[in-house]
PDB file of N, CA and C in Angstrom:
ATOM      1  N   UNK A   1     -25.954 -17.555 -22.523  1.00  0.00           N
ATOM      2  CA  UNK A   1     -25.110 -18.495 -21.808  1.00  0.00           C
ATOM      3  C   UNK A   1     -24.254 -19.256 -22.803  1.00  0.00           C
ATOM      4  N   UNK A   2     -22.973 -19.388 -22.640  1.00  0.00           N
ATOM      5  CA  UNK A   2     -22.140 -19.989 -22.930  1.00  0.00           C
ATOM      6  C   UNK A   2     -22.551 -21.800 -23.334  1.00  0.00           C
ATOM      7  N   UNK A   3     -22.328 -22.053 -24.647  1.00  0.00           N
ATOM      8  CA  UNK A   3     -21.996 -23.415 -25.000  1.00  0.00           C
ATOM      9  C   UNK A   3     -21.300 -24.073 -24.062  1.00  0.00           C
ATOM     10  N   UNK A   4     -21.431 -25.499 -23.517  1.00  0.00           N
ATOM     11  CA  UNK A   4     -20.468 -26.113 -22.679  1.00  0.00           C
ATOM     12  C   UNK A   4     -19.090 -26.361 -23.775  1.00  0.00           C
ATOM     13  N   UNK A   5     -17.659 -26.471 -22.956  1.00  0.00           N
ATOM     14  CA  UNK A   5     -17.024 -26.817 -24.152  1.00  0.00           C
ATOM     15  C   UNK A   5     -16.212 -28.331 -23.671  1.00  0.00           C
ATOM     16  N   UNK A   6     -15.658 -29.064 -24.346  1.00  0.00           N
ATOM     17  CA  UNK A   6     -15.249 -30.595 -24.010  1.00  0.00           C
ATOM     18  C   UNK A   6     -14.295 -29.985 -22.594  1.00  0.00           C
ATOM     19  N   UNK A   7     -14.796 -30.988 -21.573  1.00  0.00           N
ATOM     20  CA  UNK A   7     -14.182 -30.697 -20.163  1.00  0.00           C
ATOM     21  C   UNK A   7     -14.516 -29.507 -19.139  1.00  0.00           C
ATOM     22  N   UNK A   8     -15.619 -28.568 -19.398  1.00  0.00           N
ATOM     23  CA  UNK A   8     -15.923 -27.535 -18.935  1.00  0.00           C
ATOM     24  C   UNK A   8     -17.117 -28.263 -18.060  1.00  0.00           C
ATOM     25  N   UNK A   9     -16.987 -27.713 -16.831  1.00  0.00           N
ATOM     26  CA  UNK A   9     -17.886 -27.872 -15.569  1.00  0.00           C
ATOM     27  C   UNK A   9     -18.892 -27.237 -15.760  1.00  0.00           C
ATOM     28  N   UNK A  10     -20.281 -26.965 -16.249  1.00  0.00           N
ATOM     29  CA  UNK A  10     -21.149 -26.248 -15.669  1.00  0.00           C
ATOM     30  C   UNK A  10     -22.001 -25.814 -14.156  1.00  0.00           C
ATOM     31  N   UNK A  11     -21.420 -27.188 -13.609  1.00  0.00           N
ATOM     32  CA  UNK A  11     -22.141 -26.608 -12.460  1.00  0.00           C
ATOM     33  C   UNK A  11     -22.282 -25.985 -11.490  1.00  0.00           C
ATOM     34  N   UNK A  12     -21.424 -25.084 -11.102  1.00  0.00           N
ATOM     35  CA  UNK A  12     -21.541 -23.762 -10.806  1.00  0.00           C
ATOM     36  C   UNK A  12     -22.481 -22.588 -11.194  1.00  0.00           C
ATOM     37  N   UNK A  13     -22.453 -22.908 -12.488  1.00  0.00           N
ATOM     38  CA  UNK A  13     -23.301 -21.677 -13.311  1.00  0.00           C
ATOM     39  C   UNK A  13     -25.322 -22.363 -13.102  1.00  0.00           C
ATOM     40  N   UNK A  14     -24.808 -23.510 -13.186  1.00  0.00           N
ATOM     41  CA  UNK A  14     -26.045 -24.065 -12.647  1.00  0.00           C
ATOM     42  C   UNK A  14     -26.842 -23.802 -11.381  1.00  0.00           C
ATOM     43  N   UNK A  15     -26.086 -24.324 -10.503  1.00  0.00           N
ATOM     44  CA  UNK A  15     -26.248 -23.901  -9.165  1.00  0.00           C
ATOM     45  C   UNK A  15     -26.529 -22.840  -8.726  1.00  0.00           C
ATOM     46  N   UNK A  16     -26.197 -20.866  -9.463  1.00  0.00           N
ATOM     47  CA  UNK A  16     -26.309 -19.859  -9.350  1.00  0.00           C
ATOM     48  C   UNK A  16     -27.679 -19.855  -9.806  1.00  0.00           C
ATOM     49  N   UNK A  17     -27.859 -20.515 -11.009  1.00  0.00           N
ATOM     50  CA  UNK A  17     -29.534 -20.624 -11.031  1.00  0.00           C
ATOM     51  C   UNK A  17     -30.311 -21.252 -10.313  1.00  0.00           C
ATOM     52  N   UNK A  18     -30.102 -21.844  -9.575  1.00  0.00           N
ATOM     53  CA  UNK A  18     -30.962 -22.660  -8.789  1.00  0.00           C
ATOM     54  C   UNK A  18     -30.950 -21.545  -7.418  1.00  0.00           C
ATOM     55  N   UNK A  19     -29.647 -21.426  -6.946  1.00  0.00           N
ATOM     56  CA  UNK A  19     -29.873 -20.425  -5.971  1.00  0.00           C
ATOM     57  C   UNK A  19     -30.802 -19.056  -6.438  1.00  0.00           C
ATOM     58  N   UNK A  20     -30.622 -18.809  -7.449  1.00  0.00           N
ATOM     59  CA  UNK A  20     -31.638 -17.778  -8.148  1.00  0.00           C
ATOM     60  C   UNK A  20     -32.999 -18.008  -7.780  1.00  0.00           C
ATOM     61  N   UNK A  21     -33.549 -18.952  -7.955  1.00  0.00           N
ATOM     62  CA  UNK A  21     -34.762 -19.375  -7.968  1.00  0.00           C
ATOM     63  C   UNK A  21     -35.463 -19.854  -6.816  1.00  0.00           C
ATOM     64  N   UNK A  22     -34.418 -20.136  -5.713  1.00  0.00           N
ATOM     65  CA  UNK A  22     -34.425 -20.858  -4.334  1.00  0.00           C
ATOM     66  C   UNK A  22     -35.586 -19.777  -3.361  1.00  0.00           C
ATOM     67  N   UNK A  23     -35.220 -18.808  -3.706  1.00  0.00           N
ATOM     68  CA  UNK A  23     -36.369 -17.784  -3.183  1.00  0.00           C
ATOM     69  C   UNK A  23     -37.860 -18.008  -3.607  1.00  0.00           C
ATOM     70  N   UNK A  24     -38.455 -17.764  -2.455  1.00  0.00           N
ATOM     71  CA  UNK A  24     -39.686 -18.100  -3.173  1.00  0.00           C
ATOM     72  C   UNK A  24     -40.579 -17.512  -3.452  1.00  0.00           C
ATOM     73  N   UNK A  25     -40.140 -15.765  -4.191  1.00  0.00           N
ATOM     74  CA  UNK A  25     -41.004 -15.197  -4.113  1.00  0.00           C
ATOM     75  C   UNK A  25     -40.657 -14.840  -6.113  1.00  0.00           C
ATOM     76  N   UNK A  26     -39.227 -15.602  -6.030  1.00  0.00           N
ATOM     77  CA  UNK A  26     -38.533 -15.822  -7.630  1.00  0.00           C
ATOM     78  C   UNK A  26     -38.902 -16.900  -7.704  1.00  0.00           C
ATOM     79  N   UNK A  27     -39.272 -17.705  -7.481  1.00  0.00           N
ATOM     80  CA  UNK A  27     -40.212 -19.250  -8.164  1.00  0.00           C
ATOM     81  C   UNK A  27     -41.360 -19.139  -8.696  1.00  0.00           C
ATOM     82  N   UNK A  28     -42.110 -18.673  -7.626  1.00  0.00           N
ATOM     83  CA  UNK A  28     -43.404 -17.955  -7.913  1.00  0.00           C
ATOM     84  C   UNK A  28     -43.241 -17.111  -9.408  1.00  0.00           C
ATOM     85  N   UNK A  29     -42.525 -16.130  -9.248  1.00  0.00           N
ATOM     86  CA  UNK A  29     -42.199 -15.448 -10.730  1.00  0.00           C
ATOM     87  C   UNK A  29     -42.114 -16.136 -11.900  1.00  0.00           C
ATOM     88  N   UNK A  30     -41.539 -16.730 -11.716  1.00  0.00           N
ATOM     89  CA  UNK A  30     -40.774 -18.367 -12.876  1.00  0.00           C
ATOM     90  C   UNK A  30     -42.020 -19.005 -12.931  1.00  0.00           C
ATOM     91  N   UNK A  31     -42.605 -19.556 -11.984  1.00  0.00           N
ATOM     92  CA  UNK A  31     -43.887 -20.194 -12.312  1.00  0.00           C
ATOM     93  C   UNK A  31     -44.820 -19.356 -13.513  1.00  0.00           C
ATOM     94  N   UNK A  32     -45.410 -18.654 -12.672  1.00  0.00           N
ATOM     95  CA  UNK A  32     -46.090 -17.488 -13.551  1.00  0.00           C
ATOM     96  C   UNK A  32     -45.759 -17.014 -15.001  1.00  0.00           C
ATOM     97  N   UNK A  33     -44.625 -16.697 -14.588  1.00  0.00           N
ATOM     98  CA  UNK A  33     -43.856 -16.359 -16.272  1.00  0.00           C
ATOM     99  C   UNK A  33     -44.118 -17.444 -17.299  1.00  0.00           C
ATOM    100  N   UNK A  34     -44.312 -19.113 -16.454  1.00  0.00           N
ATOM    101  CA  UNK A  34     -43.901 -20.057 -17.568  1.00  0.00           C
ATOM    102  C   UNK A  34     -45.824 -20.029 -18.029  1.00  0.00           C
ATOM    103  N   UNK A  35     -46.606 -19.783 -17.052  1.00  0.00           N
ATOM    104  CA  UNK A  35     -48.000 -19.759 -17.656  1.00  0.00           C
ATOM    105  C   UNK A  35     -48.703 -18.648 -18.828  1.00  0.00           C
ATOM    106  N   UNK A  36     -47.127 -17.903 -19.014  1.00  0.00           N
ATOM    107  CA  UNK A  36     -48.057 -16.785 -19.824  1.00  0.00           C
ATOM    108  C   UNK A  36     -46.903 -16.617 -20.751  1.00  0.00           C
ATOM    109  N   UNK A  37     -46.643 -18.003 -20.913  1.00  0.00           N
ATOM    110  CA  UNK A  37     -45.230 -18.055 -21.896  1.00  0.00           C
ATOM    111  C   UNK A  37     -46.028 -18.189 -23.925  1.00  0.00           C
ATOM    112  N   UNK A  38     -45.642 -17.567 -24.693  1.00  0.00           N
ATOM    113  CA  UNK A  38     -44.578 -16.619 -24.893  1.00  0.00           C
ATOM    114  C   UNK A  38     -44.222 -15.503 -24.525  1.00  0.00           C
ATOM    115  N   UNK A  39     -45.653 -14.680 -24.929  1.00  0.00           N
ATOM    116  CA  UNK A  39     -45.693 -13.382 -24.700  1.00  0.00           C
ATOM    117  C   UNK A  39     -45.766 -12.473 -23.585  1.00  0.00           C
ATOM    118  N   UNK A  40     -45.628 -13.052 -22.312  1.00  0.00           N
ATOM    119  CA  UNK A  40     -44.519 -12.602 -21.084  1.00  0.00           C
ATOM    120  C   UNK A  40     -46.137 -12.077 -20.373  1.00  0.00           C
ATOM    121  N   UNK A  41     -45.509 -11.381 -19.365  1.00  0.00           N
ATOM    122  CA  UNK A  41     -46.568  -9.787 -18.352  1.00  0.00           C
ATOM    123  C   UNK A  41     -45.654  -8.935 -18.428  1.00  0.00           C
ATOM    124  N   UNK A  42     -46.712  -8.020 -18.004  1.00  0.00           N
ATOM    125  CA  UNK A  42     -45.958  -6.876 -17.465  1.00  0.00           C
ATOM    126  C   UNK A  42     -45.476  -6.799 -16.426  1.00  0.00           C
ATOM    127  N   UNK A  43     -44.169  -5.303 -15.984  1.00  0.00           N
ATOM    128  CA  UNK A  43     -44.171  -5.624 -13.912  1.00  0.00           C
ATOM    129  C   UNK A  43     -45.409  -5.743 -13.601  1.00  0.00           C
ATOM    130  N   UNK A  44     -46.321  -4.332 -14.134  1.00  0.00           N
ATOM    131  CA  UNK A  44     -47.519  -4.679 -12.988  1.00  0.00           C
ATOM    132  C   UNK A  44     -48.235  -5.834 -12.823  1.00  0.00           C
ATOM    133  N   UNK A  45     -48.581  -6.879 -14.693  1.00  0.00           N
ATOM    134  CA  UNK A  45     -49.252  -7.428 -13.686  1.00  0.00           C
ATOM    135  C   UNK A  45     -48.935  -8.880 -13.389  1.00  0.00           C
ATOM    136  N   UNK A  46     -47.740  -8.741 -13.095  1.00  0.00           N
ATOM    137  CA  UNK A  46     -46.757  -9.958 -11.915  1.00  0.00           C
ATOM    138  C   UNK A  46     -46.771  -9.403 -10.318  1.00  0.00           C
ATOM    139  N   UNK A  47     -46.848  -7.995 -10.619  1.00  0.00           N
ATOM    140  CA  UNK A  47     -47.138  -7.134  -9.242  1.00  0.00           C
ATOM    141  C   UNK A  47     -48.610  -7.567  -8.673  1.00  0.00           C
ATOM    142  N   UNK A  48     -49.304  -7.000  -9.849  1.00  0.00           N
ATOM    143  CA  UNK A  48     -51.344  -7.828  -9.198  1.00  0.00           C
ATOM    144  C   UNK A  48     -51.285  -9.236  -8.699  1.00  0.00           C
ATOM    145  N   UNK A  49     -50.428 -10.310  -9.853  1.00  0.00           N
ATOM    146  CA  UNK A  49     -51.110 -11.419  -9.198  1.00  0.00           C
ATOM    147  C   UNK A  49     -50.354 -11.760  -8.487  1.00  0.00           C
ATOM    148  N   UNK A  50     -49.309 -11.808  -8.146  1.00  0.00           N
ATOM    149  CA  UNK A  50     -48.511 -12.233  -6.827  1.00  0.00           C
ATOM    150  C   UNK A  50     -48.231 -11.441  -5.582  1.00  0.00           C
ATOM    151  N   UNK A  51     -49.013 -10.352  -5.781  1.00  0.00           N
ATOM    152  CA  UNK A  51     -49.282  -9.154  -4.467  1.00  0.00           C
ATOM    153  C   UNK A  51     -47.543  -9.136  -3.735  1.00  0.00           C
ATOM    154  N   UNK A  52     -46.400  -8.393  -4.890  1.00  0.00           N
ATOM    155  CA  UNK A  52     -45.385  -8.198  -4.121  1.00  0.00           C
ATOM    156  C   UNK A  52     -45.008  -6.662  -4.751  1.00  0.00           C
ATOM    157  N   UNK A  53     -44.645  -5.874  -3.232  1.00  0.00           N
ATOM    158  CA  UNK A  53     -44.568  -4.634  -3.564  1.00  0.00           C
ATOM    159  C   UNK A  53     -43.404  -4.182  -4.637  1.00  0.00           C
ATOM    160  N   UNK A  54     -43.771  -3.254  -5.400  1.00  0.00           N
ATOM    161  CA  UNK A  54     -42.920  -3.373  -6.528  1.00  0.00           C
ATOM    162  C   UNK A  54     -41.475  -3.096  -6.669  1.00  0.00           C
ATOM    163  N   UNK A  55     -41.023  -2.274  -5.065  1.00  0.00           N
ATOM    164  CA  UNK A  55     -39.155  -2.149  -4.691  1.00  0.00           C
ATOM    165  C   UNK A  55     -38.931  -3.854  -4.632  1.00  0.00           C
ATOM    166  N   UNK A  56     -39.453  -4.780  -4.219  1.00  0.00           N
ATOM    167  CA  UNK A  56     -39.650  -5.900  -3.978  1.00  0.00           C
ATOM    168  C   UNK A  56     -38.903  -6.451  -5.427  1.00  0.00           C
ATOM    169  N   UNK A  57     -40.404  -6.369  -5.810  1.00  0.00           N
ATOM    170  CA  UNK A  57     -40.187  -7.320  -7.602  1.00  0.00           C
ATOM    171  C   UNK A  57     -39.591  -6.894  -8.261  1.00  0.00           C
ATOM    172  N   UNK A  58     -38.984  -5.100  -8.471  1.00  0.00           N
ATOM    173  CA  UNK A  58     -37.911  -5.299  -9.371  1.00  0.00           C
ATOM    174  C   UNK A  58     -36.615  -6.086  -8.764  1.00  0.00           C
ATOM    175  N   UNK A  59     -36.502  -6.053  -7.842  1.00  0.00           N
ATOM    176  CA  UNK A  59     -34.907  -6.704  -7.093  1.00  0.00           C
ATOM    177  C   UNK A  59     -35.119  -8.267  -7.385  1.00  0.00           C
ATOM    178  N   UNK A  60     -36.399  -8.824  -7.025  1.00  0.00           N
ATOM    179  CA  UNK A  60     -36.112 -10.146  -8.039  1.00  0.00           C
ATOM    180  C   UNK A  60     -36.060 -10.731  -9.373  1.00  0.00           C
ATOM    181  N   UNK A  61     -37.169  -9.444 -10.133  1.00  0.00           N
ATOM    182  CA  UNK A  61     -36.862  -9.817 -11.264  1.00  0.00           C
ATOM    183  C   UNK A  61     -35.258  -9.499 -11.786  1.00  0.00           C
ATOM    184  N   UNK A  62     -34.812  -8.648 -11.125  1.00  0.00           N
ATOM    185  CA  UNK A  62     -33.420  -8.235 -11.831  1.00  0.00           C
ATOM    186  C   UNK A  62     -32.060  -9.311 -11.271  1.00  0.00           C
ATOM    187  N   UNK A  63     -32.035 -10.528 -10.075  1.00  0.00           N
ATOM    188  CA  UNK A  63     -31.585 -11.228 -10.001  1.00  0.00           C
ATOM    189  C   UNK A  63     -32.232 -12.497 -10.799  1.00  0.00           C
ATOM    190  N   UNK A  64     -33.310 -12.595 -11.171  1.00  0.00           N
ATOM    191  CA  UNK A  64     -33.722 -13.384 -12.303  1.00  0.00           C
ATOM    192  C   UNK A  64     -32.866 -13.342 -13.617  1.00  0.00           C
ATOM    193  N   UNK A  65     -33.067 -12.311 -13.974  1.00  0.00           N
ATOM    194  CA  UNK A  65     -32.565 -11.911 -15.247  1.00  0.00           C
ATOM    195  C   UNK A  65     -30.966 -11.969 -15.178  1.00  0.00           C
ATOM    196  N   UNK A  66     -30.439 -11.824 -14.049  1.00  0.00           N
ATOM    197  CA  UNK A  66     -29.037 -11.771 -14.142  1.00  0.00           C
ATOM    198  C   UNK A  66     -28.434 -13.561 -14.279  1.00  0.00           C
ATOM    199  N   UNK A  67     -29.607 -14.081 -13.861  1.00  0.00           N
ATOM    200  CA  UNK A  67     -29.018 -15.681 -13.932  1.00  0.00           C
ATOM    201  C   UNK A  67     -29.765 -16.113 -15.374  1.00  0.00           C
ATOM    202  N   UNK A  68     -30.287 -15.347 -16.396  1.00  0.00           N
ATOM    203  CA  UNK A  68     -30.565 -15.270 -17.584  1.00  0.00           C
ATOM    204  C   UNK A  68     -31.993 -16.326 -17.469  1.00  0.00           C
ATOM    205  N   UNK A  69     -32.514 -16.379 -16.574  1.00  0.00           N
ATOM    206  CA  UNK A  69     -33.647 -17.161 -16.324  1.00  0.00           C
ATOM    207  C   UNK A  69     -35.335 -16.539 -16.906  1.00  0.00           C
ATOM    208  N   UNK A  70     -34.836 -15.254 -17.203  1.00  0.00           N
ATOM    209  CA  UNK A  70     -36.138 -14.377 -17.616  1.00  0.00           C
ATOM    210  C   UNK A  70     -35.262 -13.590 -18.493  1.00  0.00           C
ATOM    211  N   UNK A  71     -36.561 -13.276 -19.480  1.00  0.00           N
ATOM    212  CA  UNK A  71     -35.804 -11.838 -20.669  1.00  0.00           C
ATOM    213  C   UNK A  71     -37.104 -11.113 -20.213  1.00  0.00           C
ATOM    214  N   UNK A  72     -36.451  -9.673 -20.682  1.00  0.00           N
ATOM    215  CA  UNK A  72     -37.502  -8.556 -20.628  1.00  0.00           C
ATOM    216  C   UNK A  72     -36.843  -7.801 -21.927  1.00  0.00           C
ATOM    217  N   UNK A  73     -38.170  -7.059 -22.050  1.00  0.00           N
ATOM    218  CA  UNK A  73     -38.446  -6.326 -23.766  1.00  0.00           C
ATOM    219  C   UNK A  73     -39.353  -5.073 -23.042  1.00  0.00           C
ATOM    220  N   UNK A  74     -38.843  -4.340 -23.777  1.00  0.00           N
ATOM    221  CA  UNK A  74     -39.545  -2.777 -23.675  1.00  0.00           C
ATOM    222  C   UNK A  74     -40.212  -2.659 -25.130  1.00  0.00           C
ATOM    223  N   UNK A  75     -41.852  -2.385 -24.573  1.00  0.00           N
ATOM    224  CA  UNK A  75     -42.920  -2.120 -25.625  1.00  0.00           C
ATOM    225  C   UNK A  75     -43.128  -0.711 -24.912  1.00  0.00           C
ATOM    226  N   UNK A  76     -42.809   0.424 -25.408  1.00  0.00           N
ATOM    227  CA  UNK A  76     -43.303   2.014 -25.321  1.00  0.00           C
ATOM    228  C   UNK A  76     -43.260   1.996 -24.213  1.00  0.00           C
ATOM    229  N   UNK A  77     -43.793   2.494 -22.677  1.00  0.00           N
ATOM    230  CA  UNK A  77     -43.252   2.669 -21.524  1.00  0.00           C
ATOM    231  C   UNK A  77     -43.021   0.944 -20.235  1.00  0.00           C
ATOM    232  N   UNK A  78     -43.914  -0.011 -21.421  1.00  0.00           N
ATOM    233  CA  UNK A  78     -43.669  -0.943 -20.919  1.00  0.00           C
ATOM    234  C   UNK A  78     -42.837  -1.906 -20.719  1.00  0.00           C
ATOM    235  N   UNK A  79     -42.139  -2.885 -19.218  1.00  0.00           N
ATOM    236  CA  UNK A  79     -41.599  -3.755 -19.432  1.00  0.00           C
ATOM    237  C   UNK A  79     -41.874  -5.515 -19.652  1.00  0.00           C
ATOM    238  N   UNK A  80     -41.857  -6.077 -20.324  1.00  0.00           N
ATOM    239  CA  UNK A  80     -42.291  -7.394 -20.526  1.00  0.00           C
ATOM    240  C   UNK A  80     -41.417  -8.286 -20.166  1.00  0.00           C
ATOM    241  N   UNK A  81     -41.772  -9.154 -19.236  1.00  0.00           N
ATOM    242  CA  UNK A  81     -40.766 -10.283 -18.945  1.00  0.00           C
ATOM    243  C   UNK A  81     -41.734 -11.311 -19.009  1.00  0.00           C
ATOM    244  N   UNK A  82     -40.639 -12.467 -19.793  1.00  0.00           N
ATOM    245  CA  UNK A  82     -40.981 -13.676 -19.988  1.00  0.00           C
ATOM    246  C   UNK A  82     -39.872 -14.997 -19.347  1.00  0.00           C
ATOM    247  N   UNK A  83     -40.325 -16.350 -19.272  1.00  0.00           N
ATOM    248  CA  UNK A  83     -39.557 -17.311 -18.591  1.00  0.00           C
ATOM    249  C   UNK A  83     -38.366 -17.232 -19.913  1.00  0.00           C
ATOM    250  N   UNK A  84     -37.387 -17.846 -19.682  1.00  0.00           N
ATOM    251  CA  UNK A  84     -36.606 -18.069 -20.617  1.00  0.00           C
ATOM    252  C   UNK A  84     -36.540 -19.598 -21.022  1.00  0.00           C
ATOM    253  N   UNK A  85     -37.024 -20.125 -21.498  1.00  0.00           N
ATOM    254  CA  UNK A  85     -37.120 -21.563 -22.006  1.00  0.00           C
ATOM    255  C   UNK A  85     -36.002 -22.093 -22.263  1.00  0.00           C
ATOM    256  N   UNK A  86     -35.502 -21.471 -23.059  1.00  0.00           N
ATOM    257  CA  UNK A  86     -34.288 -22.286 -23.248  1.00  0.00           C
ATOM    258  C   UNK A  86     -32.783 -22.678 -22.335  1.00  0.00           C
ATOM    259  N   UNK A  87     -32.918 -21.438 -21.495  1.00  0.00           N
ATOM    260  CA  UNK A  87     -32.362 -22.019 -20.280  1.00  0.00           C
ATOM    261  C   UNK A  87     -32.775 -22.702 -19.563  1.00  0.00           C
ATOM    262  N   UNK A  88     -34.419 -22.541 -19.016  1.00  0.00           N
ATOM    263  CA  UNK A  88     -34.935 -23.410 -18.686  1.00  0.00           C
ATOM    264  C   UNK A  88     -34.751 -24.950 -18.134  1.00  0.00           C
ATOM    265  N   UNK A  89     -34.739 -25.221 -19.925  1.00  0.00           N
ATOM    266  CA  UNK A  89     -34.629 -26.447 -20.568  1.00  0.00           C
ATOM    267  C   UNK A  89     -33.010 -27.031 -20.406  1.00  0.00           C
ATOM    268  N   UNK A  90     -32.438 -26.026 -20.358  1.00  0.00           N
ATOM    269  CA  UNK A  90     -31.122 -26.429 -20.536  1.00  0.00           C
ATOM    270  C   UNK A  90     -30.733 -27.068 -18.875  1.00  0.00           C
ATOM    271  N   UNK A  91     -31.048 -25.967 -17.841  1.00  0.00           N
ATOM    272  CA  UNK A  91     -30.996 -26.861 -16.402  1.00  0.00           C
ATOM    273  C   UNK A  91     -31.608 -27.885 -16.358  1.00  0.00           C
ATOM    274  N   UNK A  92     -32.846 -27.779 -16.446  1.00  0.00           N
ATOM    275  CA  UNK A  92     -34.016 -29.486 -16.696  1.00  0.00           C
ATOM    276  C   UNK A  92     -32.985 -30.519 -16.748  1.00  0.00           C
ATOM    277  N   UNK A  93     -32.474 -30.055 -18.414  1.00  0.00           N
ATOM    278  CA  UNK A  93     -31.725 -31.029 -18.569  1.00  0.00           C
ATOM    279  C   UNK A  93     -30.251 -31.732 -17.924  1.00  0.00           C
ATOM    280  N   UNK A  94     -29.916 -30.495 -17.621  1.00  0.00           N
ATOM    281  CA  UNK A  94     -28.520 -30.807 -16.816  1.00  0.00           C
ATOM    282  C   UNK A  94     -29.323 -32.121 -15.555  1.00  0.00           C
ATOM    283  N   UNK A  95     -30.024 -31.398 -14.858  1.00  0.00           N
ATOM    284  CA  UNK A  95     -30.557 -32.743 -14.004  1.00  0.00           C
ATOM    285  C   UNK A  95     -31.024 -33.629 -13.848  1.00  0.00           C
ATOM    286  N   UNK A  96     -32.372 -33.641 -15.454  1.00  0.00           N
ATOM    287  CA  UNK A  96     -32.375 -35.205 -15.857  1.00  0.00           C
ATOM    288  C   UNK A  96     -31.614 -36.154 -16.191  1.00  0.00           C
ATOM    289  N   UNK A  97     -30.686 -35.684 -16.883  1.00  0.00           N
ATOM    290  CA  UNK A  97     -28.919 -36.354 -17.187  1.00  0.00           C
ATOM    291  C   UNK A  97     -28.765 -36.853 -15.975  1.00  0.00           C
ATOM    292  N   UNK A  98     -28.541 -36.493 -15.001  1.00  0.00           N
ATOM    293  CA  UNK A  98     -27.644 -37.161 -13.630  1.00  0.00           C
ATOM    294  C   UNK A  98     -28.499 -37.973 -13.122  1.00  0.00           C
ATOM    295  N   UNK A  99     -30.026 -37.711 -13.087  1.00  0.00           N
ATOM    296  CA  UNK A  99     -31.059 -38.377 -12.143  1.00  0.00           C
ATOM    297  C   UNK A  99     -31.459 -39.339 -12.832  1.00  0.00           C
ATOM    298  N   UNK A 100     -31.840 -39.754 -14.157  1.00  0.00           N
ATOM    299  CA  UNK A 100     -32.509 -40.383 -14.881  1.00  0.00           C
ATOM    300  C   UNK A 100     -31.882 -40.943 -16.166  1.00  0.00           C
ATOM    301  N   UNK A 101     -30.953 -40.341 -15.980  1.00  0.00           N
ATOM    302  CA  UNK A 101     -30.179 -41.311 -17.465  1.00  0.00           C
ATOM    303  C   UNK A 101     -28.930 -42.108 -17.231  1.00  0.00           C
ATOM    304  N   UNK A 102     -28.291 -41.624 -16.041  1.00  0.00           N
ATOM    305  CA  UNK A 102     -26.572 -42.551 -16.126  1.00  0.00           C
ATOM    306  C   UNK A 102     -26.906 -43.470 -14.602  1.00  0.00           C
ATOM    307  N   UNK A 103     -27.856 -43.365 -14.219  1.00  0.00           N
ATOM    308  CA  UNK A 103     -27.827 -44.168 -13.047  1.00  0.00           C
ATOM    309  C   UNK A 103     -29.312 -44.385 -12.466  1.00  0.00           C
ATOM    310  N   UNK A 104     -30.444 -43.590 -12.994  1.00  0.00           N
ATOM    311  CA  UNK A 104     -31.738 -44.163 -13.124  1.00  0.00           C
ATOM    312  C   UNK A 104     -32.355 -43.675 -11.646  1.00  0.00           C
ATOM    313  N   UNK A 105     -31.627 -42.904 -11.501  1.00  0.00           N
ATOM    314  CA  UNK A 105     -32.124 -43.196  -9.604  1.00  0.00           C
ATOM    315  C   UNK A 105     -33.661 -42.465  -9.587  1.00  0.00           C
ATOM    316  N   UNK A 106     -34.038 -41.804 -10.504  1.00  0.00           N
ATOM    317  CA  UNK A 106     -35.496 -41.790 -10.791  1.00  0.00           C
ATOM    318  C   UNK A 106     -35.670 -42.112 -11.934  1.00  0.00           C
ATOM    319  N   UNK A 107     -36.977 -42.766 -11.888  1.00  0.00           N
ATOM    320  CA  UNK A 107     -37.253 -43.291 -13.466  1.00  0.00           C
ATOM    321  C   UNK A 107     -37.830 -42.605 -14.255  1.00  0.00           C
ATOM    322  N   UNK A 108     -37.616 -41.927 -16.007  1.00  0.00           N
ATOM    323  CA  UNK A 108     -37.426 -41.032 -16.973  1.00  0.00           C
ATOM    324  C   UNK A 108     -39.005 -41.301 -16.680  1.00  0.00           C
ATOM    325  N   UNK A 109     -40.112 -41.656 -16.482  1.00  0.00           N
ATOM    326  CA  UNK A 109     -41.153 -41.244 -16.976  1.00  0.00           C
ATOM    327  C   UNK A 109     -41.872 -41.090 -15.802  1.00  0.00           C
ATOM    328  N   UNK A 110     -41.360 -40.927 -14.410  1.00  0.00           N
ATOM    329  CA  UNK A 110     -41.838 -40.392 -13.047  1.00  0.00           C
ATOM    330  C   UNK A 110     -41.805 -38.614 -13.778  1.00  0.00           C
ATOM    331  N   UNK A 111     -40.636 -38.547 -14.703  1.00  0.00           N
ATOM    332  CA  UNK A 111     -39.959 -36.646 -14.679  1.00  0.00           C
ATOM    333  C   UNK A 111     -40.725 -36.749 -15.543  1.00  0.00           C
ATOM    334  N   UNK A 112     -40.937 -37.208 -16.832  1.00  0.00           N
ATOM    335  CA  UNK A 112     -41.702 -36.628 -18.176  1.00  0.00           C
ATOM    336  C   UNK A 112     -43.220 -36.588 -17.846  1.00  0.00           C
ATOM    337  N   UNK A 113     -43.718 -37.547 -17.065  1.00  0.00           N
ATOM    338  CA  UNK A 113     -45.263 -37.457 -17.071  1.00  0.00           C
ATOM    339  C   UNK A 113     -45.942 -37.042 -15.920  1.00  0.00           C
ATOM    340  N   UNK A 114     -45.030 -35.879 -15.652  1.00  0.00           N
ATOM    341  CA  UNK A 114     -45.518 -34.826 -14.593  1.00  0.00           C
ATOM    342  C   UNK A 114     -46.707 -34.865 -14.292  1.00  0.00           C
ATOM    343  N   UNK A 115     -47.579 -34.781 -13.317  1.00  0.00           N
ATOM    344  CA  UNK A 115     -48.548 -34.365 -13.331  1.00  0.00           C
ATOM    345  C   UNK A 115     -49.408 -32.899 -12.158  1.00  0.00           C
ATOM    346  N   UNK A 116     -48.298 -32.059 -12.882  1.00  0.00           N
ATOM    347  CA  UNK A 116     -48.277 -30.440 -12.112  1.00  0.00           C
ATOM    348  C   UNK A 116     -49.447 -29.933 -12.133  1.00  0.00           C
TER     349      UNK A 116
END
């Protein structure tokens, strides 16, 4: 993903991720992915623990990946997908910025001291 540059809108590109994720069978994914973060799963076993048939999960993982929200790596016939953190982090942040820093409308340590 593109650096923001002085005057460039991201949120569009934002929003495509969020609609990305709005599904909830791609949240679930994202969830999961972030529990077995670094070193990713495999399809199958994102297929075992979230019991979705696998014409299914490749079509979300591959709109995942297209909103750069997951990487995948080929180890010998395998595919590995992992969350992508740093995008991640980078939406997080786009919305803690608006919610919690220029106008407070939630307070920074309701978001930091999660208790998920």
């Amino acid at each position: 993903m593109p650096k923001k540059k002085a005057g460039q809108d991201l949120t569009p590109r934002y929003a495509d991720m969020l609609a990305a994720m709005g599904a909830e069978p791609r949240l679930r994914i994202v969830r999961l992915l972030l529990t077995a973060h670094p070193a990713g799963l495999t399809v199958g076993e994102i297929q075992v623990e979230l019991a979705i048939p696998a014409s299914t999960l490749s079509h979300h993982l591959e709109k995942l990946k297209n909103e750069e929200l997951v990487k995948v790596r080929r180890e010998g016939t395998f595919l590995w997908y992992s969350a992508n953190t740093e995008i991640l982090q980078e939406l997080l942040t786009f919305l803690y910025a608006e919610c919690c820093t220029r106008n407070r409308a939630i307070a920074p340590d309701l978001i930091v001291g999660c208790s998920c």
